[in-house]
N, C-alpha and C. Protein backbone atom coordinates (compact mmCIF):
# COMPACT_ATOMS: atom_id res chain seq x y z
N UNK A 1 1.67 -7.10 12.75
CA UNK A 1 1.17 -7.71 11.54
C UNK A 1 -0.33 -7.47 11.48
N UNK A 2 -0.53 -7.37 10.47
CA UNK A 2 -2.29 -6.76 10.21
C UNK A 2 -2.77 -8.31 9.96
N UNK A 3 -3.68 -8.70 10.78
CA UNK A 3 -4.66 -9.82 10.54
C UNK A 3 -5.95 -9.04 9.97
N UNK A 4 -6.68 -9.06 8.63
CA UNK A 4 -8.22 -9.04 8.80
C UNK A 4 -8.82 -10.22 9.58
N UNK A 5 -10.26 -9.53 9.47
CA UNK A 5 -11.24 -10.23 10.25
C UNK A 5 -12.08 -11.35 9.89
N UNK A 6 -12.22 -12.08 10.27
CA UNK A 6 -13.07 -13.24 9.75
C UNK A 6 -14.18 -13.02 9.09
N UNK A 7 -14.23 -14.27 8.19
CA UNK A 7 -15.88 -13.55 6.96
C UNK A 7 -16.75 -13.80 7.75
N UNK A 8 -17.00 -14.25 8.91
CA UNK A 8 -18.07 -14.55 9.67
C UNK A 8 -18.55 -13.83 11.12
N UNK A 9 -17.38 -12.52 10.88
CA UNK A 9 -17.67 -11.83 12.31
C UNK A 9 -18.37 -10.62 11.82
N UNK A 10 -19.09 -9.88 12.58
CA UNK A 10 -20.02 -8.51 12.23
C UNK A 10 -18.80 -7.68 12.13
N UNK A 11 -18.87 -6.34 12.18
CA UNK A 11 -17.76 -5.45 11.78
C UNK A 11 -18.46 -4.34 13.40
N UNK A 12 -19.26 -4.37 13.93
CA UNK A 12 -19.64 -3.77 15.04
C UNK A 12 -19.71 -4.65 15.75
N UNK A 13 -19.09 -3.73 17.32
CA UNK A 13 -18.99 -4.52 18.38
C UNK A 13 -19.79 -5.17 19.67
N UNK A 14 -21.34 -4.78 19.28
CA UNK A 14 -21.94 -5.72 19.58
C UNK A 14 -22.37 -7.36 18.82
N UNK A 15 -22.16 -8.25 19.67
CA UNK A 15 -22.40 -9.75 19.29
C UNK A 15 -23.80 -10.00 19.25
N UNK A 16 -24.58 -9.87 19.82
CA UNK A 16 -26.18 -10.07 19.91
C UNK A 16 -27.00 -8.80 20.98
N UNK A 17 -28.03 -9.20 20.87
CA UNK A 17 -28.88 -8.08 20.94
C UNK A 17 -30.42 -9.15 22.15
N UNK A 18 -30.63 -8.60 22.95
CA UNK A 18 -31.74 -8.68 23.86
C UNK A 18 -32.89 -8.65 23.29
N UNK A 19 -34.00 -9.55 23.15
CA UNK A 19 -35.44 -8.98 23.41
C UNK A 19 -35.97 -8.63 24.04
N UNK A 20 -37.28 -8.22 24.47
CA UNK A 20 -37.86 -8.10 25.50
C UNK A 20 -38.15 -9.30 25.91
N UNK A 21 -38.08 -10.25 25.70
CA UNK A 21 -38.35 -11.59 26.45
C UNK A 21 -37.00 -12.06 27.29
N UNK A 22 -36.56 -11.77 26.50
CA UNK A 22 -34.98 -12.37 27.47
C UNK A 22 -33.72 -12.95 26.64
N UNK A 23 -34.56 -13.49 25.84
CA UNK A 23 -34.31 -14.11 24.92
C UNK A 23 -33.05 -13.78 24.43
N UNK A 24 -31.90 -13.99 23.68
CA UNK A 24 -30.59 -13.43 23.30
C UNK A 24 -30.75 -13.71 21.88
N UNK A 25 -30.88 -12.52 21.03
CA UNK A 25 -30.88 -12.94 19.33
C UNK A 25 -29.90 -12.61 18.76
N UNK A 26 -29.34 -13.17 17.83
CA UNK A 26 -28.00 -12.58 17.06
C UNK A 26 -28.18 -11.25 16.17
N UNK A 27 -27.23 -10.56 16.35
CA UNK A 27 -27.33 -9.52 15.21
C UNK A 27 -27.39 -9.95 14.04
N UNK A 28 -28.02 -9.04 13.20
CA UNK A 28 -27.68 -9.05 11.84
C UNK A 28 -26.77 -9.01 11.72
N UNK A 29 -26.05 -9.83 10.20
CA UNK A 29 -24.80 -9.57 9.89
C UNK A 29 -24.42 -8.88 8.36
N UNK A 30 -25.32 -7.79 8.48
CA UNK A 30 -24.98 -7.45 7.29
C UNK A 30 -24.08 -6.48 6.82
N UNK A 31 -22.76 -6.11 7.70
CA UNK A 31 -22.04 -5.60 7.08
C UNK A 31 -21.10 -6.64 7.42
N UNK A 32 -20.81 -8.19 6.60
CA UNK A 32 -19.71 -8.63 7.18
C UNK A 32 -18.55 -8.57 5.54
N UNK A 33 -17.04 -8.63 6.10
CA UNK A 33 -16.31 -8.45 5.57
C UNK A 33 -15.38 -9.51 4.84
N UNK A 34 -15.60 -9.47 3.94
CA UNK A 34 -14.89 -10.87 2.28
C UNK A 34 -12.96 -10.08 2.83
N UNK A 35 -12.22 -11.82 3.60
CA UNK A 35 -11.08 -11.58 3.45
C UNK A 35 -10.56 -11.97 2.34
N UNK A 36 -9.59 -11.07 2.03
CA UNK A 36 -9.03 -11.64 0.48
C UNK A 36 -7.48 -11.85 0.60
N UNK A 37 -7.25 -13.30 -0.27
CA UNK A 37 -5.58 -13.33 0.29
C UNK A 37 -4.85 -12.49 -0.08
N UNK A 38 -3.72 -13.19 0.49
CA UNK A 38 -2.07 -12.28 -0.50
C UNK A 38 -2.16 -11.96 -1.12
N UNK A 39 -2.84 -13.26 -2.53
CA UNK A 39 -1.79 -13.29 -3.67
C UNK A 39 -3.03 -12.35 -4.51
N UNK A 40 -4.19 -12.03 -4.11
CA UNK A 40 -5.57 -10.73 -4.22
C UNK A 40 -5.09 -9.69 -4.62
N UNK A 41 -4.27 -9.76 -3.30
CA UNK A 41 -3.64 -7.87 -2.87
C UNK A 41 -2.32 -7.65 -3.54
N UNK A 42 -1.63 -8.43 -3.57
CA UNK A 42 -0.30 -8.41 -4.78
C UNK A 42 -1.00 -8.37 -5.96
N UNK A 43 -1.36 -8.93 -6.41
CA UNK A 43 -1.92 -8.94 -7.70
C UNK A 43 -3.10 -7.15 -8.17
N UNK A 44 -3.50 -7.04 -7.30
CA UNK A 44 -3.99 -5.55 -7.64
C UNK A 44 -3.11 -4.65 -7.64
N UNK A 45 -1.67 -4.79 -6.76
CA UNK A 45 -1.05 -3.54 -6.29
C UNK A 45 0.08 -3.91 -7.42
N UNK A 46 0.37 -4.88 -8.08
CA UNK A 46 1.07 -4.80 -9.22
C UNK A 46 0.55 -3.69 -10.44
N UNK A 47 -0.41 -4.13 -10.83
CA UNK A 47 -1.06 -3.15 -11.93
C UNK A 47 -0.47 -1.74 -11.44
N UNK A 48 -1.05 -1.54 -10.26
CA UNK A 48 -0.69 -0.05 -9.66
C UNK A 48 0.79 0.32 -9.83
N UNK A 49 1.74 -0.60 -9.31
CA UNK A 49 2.93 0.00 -9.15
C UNK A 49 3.70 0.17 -10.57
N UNK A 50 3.23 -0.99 -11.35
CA UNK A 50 4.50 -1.39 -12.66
C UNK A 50 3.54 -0.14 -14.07
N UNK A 51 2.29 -0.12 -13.54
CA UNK A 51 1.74 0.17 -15.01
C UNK A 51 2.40 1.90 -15.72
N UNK A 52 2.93 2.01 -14.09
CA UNK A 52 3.68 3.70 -14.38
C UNK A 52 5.07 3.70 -14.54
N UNK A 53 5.75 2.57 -14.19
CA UNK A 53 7.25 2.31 -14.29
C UNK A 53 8.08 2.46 -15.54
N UNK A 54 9.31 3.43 -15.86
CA UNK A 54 9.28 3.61 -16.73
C UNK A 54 9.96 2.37 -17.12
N UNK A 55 10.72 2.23 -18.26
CA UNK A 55 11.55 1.05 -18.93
C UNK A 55 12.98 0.82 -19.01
N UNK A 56 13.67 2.36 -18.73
CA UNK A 56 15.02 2.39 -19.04
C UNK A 56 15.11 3.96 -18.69
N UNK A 57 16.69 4.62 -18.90
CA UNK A 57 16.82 5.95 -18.51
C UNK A 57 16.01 6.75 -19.09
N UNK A 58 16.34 6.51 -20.36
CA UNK A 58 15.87 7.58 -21.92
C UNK A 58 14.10 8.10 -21.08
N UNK A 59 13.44 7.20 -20.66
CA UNK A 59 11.68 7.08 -20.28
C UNK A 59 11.74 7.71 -18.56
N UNK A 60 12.70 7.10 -18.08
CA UNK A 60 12.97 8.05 -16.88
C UNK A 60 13.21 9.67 -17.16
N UNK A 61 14.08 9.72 -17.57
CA UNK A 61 14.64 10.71 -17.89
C UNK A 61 13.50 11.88 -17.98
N UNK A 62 12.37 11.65 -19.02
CA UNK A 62 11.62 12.60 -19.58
C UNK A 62 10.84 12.77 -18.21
N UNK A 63 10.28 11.97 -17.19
CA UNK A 63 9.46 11.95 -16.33
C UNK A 63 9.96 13.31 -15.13
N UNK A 64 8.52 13.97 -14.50
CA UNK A 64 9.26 15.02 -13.57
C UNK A 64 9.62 13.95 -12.12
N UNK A 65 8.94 12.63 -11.92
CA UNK A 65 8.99 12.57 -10.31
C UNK A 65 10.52 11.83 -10.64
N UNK A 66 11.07 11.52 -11.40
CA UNK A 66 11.98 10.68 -11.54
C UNK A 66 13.38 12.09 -11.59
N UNK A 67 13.13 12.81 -12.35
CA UNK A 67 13.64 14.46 -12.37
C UNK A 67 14.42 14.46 -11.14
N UNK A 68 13.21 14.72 -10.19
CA UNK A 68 12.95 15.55 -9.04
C UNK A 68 14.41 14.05 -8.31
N UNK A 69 13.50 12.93 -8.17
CA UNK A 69 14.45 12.17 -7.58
C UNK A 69 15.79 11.75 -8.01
N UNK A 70 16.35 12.09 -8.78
CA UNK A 70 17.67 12.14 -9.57
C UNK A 70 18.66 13.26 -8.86
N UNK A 71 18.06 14.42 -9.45
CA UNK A 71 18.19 15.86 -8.30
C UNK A 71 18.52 15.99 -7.26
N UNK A 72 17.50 14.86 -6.47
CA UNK A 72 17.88 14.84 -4.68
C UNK A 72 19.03 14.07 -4.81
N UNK A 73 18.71 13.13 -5.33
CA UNK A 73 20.16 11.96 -5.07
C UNK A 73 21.50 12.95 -5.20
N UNK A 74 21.62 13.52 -6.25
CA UNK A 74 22.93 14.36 -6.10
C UNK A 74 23.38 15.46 -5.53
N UNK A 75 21.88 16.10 -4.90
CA UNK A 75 22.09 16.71 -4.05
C UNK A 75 22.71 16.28 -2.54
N UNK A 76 22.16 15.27 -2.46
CA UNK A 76 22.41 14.52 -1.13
C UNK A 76 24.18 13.44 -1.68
N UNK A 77 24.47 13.44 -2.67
CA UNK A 77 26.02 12.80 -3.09
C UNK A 77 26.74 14.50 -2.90
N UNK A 78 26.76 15.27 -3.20
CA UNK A 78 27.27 16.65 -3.05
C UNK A 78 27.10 16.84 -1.89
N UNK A 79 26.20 17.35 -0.97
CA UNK A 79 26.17 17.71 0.06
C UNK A 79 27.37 16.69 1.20
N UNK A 80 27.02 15.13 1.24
CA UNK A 80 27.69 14.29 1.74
C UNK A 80 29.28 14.04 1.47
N UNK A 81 29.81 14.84 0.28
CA UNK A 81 31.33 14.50 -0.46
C UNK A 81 31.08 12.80 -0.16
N UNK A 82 30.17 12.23 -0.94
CA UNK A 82 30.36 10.81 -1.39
C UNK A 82 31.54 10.91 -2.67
N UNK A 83 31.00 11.40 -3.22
CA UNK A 83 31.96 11.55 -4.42
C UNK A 83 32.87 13.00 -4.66
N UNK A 84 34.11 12.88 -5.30
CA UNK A 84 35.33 13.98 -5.67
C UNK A 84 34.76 14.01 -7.24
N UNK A 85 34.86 14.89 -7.98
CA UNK A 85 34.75 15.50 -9.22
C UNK A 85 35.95 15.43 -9.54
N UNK A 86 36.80 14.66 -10.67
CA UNK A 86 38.07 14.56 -10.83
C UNK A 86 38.23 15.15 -12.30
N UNK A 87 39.65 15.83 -13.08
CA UNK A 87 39.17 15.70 -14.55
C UNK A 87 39.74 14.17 -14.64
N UNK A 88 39.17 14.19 -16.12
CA UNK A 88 39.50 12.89 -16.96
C UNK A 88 41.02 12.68 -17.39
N UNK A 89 41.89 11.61 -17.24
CA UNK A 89 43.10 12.15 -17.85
C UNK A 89 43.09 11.84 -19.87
């Protein structure tokens, strides 16, 4: 499972940094990273997925990636004898 990282951790793997005194200072944190929830990342990857989806066959139909995957499918029902070709009576 992918956890991001906390908004409060640096994104490099040093934690602090030495002076010449001895002293232990914190790094800068200026590349730190904004987690964003679920419902963020669903919500962007909707637009993405549906805004190309067609509606029905007729809209499939005209499309090539939908073509192409129609094609395979019966290539792969033919190749497999899922299905007999019968006539109609």
């Amino acid at each position: 499972m992918f956890l991001p990282k906390r908004i409060d951790q640096p994104t490099s793997s040093d934690d602090a940094i030495t002076s010449s005194g001895g002293d232990i200072e914190p790094e800068p944190k200026s590349s730190v990273r904004k987690v964003r929830s679920l419902r963020e990342i669903y919500d962007s990857c909707d637009v993405t997925f549906f805004a190309s989806e067609s509606q029905n066959f007729d809209e499939a139909a005209k499309e090539e990636v939908w073509q192409k995957a129609m094609d395979e499918e019966i290539a792969s029902i033919e190749k497999n004898h899922t299905w007999d070709l019968v006539d109609l009576l």
